[in-house]
PDB file of N, CA and C in Angstrom:
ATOM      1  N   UNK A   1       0.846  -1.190   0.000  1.00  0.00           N
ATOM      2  CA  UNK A   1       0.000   0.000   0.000  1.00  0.00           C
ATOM      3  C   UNK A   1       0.883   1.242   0.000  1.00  0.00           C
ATOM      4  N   UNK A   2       0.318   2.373  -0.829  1.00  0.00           N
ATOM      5  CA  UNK A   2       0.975   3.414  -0.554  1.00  0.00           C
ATOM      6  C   UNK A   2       1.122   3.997   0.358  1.00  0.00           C
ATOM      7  N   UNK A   3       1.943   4.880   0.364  1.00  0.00           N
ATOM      8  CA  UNK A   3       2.210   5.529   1.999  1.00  0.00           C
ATOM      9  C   UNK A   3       1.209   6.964   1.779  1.00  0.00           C
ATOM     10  N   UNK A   4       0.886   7.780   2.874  1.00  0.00           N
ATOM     11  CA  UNK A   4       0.528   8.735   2.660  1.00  0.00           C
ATOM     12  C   UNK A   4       0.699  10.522   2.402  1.00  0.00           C
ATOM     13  N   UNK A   5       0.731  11.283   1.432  1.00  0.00           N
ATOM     14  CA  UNK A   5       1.205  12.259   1.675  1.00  0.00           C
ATOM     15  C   UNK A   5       0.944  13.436   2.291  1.00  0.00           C
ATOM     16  N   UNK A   6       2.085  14.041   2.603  1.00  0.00           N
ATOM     17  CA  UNK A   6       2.242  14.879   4.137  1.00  0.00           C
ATOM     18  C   UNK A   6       2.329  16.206   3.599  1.00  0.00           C
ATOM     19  N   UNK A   7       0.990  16.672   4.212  1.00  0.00           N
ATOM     20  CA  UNK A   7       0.938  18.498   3.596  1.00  0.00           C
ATOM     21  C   UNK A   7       0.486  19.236   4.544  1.00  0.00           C
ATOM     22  N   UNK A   8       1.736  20.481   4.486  1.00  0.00           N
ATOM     23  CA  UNK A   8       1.848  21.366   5.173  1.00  0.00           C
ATOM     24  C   UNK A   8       0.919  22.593   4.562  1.00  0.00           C
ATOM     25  N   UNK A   9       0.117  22.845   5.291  1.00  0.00           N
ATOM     26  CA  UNK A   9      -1.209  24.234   5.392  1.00  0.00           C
ATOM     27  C   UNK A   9      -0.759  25.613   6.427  1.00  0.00           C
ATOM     28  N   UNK A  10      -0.014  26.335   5.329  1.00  0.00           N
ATOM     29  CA  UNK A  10       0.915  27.270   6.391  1.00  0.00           C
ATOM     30  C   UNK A  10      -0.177  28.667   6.209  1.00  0.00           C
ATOM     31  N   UNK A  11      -1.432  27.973   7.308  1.00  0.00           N
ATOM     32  CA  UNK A  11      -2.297  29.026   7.726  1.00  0.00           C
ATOM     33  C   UNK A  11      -3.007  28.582   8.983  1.00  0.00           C
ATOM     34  N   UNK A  12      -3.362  29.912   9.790  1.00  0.00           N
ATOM     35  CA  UNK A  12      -3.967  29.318  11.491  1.00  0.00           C
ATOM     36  C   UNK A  12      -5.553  29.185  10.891  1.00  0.00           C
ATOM     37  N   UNK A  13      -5.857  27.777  11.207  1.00  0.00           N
ATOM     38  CA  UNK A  13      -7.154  27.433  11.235  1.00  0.00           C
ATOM     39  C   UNK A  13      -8.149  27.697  12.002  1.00  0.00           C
ATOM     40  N   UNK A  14      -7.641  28.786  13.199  1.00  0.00           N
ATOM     41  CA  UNK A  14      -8.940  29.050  13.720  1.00  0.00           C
ATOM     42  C   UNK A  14      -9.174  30.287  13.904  1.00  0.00           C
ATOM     43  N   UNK A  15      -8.406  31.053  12.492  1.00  0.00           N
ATOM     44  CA  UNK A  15      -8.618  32.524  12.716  1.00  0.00           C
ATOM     45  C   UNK A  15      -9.786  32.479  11.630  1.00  0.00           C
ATOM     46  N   UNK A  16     -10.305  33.721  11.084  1.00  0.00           N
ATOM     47  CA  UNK A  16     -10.763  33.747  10.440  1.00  0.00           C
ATOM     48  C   UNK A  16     -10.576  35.223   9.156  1.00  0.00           C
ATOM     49  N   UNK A  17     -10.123  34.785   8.314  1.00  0.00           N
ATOM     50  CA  UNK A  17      -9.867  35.615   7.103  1.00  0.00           C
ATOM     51  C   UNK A  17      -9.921  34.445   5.868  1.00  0.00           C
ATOM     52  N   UNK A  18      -9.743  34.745   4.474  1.00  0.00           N
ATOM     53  CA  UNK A  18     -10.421  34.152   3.760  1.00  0.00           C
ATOM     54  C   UNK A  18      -9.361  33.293   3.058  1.00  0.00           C
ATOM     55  N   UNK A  19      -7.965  33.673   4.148  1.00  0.00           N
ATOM     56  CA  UNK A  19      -6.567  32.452   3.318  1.00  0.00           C
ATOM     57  C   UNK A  19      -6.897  31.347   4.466  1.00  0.00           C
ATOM     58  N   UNK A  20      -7.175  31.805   5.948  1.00  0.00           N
ATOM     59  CA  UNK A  20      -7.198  30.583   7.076  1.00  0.00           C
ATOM     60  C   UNK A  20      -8.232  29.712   6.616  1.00  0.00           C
ATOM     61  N   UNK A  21      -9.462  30.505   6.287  1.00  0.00           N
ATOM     62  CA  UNK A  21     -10.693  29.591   6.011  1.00  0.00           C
ATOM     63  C   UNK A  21     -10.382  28.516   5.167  1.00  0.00           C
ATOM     64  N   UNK A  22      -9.079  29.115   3.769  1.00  0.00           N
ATOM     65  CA  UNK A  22      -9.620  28.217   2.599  1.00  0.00           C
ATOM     66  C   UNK A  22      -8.378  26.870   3.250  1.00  0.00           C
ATOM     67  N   UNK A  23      -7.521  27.535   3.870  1.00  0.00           N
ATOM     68  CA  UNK A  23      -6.594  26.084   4.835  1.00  0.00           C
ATOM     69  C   UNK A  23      -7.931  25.624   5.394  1.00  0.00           C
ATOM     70  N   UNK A  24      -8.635  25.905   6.427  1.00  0.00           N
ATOM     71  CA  UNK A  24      -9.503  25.032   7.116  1.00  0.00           C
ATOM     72  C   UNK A  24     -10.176  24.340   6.430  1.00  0.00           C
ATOM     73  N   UNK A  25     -10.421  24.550   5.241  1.00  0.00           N
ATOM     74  CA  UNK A  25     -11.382  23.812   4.566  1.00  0.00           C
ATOM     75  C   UNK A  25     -10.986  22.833   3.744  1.00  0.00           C
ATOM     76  N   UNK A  26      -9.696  23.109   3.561  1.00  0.00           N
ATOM     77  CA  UNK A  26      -8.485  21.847   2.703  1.00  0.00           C
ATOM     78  C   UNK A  26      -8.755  21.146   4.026  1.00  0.00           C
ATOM     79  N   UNK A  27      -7.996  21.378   4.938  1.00  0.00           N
ATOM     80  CA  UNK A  27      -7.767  20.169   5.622  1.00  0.00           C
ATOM     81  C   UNK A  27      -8.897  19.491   6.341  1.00  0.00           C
ATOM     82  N   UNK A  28     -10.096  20.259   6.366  1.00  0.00           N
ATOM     83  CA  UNK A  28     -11.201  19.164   6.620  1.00  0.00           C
ATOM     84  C   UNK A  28     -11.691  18.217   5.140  1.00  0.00           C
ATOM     85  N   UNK A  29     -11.886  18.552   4.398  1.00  0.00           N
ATOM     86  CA  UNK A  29     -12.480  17.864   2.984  1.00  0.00           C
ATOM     87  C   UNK A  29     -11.648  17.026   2.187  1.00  0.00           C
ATOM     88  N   UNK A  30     -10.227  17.619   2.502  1.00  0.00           N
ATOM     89  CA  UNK A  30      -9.004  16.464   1.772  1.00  0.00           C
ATOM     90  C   UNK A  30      -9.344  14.751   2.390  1.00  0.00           C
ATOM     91  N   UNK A  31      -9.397  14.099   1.212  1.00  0.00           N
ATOM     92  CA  UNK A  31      -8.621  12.596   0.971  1.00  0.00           C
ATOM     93  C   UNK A  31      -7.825  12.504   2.228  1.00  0.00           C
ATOM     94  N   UNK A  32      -8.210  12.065   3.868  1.00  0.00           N
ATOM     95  CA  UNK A  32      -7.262  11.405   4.839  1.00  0.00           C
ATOM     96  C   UNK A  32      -7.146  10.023   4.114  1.00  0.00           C
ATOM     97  N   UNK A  33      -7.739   8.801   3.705  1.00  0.00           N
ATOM     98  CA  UNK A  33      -6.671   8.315   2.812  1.00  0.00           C
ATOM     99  C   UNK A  33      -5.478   7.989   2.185  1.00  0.00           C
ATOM    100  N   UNK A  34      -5.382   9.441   1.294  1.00  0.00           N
ATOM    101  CA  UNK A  34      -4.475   9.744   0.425  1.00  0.00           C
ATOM    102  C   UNK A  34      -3.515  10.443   1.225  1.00  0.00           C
ATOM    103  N   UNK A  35      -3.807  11.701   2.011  1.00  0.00           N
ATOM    104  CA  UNK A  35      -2.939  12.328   2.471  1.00  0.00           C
ATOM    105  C   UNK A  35      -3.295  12.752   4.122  1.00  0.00           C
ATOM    106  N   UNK A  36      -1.860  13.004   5.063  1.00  0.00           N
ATOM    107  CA  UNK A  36      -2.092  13.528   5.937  1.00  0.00           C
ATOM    108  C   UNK A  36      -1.635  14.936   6.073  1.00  0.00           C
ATOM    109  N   UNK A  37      -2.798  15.805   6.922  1.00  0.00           N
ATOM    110  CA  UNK A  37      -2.433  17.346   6.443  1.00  0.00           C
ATOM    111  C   UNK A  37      -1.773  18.107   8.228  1.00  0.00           C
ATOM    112  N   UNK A  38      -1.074  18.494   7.956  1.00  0.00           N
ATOM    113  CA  UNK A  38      -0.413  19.346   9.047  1.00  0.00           C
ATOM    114  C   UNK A  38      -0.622  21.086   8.710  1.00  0.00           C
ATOM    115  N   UNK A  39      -0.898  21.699   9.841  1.00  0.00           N
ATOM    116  CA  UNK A  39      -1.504  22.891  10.433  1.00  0.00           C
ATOM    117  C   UNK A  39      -0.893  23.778  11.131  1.00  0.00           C
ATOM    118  N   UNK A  40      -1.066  24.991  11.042  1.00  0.00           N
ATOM    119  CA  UNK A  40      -1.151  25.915  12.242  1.00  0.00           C
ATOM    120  C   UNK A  40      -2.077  26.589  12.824  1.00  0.00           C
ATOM    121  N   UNK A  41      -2.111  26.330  13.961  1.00  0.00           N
ATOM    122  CA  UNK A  41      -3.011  27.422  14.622  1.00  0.00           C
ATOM    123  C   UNK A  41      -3.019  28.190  16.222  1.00  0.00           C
ATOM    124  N   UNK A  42      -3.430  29.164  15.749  1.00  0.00           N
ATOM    125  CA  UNK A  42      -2.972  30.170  17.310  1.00  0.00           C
ATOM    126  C   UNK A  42      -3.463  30.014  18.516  1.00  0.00           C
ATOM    127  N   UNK A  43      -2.641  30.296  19.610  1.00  0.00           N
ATOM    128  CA  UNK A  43      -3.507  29.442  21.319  1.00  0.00           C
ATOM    129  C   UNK A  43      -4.008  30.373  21.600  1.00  0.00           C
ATOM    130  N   UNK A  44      -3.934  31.421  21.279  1.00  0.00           N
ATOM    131  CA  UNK A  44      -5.082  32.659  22.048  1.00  0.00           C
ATOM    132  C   UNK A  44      -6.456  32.864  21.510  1.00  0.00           C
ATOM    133  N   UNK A  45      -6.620  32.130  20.011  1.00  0.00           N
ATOM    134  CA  UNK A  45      -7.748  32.317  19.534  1.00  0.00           C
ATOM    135  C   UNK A  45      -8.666  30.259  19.972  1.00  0.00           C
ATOM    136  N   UNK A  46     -10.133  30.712  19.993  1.00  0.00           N
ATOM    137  CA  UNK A  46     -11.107  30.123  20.347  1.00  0.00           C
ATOM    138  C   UNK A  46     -10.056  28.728  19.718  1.00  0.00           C
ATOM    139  N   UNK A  47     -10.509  26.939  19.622  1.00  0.00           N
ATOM    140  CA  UNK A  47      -9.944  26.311  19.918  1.00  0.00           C
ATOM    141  C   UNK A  47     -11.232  25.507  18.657  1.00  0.00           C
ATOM    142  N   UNK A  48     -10.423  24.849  18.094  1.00  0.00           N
ATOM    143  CA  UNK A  48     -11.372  24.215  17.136  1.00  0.00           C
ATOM    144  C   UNK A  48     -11.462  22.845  17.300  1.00  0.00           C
ATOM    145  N   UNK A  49     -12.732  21.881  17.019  1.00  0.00           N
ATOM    146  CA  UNK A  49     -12.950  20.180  17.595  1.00  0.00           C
ATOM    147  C   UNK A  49     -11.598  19.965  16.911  1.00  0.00           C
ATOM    148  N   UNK A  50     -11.404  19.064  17.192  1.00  0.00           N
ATOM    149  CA  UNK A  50     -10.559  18.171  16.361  1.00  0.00           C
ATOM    150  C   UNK A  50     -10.123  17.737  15.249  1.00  0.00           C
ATOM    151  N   UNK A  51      -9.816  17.518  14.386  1.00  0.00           N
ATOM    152  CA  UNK A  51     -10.045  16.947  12.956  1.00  0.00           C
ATOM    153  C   UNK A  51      -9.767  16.425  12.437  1.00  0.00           C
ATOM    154  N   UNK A  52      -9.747  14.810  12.245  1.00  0.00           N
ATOM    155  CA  UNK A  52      -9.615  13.792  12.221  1.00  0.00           C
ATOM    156  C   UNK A  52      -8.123  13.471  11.029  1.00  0.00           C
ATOM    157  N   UNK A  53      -6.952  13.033  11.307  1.00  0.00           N
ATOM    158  CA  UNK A  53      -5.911  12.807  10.243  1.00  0.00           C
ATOM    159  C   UNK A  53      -5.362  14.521  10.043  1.00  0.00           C
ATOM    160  N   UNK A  54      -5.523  15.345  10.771  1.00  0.00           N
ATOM    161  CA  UNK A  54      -5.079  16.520  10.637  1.00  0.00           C
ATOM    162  C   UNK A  54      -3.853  16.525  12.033  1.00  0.00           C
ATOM    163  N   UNK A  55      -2.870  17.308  11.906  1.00  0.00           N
ATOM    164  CA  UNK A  55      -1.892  17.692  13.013  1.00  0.00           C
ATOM    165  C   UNK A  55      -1.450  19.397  12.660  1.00  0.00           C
ATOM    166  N   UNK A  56      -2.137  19.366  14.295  1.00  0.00           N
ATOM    167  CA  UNK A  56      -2.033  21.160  14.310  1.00  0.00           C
ATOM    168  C   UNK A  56      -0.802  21.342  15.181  1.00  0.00           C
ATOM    169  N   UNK A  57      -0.269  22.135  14.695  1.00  0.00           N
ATOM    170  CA  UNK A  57       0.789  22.622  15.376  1.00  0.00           C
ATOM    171  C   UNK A  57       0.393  23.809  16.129  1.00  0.00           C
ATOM    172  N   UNK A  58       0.761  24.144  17.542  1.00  0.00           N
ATOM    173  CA  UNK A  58      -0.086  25.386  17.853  1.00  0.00           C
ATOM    174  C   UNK A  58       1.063  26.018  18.373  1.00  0.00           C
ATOM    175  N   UNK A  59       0.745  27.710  18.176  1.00  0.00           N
ATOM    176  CA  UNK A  59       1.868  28.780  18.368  1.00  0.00           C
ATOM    177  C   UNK A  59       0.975  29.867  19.323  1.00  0.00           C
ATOM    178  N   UNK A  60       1.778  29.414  20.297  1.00  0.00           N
ATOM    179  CA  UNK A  60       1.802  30.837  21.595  1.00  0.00           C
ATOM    180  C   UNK A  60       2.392  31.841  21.492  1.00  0.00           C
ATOM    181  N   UNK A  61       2.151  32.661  22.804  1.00  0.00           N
ATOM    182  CA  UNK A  61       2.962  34.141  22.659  1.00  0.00           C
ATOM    183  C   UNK A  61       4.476  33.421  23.727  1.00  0.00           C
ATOM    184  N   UNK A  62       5.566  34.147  22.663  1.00  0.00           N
ATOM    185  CA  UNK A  62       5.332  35.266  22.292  1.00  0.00           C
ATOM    186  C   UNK A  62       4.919  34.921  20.028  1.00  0.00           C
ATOM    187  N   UNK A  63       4.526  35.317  19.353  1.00  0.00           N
ATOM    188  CA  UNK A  63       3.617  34.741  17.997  1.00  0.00           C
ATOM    189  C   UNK A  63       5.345  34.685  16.897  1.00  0.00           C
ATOM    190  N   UNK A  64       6.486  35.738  17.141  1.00  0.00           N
ATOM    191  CA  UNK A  64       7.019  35.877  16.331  1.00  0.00           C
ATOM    192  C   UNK A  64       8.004  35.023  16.010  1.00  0.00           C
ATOM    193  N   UNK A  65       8.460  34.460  17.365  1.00  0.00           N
ATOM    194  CA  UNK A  65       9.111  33.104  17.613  1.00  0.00           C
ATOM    195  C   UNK A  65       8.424  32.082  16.999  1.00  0.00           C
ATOM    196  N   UNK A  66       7.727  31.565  17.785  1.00  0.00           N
ATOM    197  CA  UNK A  66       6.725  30.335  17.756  1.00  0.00           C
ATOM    198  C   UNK A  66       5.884  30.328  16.670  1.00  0.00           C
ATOM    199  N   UNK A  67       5.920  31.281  15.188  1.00  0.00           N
ATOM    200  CA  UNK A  67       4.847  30.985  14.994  1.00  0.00           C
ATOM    201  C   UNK A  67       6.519  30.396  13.193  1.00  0.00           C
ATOM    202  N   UNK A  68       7.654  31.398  13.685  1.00  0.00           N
ATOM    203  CA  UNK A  68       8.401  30.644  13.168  1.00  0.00           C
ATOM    204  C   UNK A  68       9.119  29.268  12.972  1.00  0.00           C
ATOM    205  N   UNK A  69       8.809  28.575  14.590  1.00  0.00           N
ATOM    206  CA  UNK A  69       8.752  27.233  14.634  1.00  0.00           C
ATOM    207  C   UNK A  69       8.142  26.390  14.080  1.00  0.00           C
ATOM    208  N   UNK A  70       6.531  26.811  14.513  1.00  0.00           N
ATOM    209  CA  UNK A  70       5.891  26.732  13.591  1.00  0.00           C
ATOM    210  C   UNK A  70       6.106  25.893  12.320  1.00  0.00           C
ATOM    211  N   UNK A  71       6.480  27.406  11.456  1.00  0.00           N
ATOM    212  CA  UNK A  71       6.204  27.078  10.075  1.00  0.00           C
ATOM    213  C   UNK A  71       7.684  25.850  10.096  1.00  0.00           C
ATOM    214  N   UNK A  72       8.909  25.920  10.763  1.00  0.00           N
ATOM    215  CA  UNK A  72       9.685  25.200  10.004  1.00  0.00           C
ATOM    216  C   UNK A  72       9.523  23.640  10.508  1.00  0.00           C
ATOM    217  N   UNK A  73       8.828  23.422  11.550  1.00  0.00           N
ATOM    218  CA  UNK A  73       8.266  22.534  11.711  1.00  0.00           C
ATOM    219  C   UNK A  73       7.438  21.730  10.759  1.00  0.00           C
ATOM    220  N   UNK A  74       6.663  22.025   9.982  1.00  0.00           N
ATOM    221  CA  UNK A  74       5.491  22.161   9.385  1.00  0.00           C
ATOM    222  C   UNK A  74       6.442  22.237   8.476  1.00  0.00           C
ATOM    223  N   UNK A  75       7.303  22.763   8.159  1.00  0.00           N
ATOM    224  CA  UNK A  75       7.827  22.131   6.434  1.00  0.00           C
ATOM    225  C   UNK A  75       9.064  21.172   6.166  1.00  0.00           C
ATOM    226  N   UNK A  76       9.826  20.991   7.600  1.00  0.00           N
ATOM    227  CA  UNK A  76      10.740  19.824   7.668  1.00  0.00           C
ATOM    228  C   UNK A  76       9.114  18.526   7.893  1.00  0.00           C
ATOM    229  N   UNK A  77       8.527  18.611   8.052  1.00  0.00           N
ATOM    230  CA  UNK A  77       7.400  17.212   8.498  1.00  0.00           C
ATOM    231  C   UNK A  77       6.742  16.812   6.972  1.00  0.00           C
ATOM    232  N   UNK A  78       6.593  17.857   5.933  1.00  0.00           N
ATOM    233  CA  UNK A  78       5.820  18.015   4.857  1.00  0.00           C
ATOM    234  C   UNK A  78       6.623  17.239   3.430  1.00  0.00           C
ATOM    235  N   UNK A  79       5.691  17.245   2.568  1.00  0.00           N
ATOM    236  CA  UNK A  79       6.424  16.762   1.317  1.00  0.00           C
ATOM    237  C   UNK A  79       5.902  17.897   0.213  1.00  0.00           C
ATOM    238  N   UNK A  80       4.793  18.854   0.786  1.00  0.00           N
ATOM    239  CA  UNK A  80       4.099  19.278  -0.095  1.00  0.00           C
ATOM    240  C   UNK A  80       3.494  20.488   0.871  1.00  0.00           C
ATOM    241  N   UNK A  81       3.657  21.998   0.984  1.00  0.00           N
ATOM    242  CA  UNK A  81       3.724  23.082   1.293  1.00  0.00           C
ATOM    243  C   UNK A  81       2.631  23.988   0.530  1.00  0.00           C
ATOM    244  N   UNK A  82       1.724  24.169   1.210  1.00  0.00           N
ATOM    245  CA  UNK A  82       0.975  25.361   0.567  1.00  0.00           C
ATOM    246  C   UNK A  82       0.961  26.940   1.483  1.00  0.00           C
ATOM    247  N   UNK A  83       1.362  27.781   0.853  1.00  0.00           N
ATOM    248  CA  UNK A  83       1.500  28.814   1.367  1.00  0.00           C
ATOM    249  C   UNK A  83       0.194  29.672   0.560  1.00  0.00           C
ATOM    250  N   UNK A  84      -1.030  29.841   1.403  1.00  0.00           N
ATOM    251  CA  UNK A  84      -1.900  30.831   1.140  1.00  0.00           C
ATOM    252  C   UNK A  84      -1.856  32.327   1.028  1.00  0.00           C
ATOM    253  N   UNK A  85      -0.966  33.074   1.892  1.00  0.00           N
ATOM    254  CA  UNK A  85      -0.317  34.267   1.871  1.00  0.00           C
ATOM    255  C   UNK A  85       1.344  34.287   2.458  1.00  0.00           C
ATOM    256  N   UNK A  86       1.928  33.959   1.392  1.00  0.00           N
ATOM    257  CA  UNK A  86       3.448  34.024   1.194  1.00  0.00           C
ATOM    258  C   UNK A  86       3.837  35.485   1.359  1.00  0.00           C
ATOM    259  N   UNK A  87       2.710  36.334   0.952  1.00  0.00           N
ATOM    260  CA  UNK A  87       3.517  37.752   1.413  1.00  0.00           C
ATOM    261  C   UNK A  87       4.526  38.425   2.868  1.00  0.00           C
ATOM    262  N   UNK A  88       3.489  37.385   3.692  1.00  0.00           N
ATOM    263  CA  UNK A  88       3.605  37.365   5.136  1.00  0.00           C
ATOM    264  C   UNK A  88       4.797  36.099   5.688  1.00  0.00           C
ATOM    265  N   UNK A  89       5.225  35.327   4.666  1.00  0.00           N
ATOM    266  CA  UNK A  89       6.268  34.425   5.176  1.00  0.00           C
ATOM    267  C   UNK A  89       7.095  34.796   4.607  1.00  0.00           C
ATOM    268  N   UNK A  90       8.203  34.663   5.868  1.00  0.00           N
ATOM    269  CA  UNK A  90       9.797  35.532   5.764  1.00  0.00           C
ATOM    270  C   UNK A  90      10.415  34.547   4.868  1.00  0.00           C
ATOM    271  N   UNK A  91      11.507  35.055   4.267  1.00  0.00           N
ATOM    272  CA  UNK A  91      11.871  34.336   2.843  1.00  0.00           C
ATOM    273  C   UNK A  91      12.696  33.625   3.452  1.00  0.00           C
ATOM    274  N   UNK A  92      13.094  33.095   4.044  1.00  0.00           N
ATOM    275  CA  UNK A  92      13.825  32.098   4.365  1.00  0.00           C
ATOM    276  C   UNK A  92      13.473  30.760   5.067  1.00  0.00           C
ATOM    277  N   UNK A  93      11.718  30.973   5.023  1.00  0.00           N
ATOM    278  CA  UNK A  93      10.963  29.838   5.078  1.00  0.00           C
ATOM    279  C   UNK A  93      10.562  29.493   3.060  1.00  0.00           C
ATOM    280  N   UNK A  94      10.173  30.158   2.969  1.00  0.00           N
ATOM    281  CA  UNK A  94       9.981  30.138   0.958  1.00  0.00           C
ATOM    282  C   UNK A  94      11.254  29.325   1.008  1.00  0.00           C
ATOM    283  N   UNK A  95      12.531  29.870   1.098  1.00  0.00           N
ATOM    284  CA  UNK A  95      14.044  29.236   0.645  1.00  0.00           C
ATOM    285  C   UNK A  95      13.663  27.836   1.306  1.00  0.00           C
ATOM    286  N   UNK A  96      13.824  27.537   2.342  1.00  0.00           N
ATOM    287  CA  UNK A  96      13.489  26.247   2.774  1.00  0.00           C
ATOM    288  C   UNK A  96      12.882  25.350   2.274  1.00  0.00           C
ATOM    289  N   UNK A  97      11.534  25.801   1.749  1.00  0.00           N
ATOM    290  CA  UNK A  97      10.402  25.065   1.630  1.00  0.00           C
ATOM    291  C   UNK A  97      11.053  24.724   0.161  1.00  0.00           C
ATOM    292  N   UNK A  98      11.864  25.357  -0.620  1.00  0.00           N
ATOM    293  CA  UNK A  98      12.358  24.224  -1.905  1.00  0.00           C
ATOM    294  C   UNK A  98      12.921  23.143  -1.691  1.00  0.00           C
ATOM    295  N   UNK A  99      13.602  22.814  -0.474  1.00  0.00           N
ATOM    296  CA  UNK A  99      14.279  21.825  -0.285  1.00  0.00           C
ATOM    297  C   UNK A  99      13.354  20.547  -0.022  1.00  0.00           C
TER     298      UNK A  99
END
């Protein structure tokens, strides 16, 4: 059997703007199956059920640290990186994420 692939959703799923939403909504509706999806999301905001074959990574204060762990967490774990607003990720996660 195949193995499954590992995708990184470099957006907080329990904020709400219309790049987090469209992560939240990948990683609820995606093929667990096919793939397992990895997350971020913030501890100060409200706290979302669970979601089944999903792994959230969660980032405290202080946000600028941790939310850089975060992401490199989330893209050393990944095979496959979606960045919804790259404007906002420091380029040396982009540089990374080619590797």
């Amino acid at each position: 059997m195949k193995s499954k692939l590992n995708i990184f959703l470099c957006g907080y799923i329990n904020v709400i703007n219309a790049q987090n939403l469209n992560c939240l909504s990948i990683a609820k509706y995606i093929d667990k199956r096919q793939f397992h999806v990895h997350t971020l999301s913030l501890n100060s905001v409200k706290r979302l059920d669970p979601i089944e074959g999903v792994s959230v990574i969660n980032c405290m204060k202080p946000y600028r640290i941790s939310i850089l762990i975060g992401m490199v967490i989330g893209i050393l774990r990944c095979d496959v990186a979606y960045f919804p607003k790259h404007i906002d990720t420091p380029n040396f996660i982009l540089f990374l994420s080619k590797f």
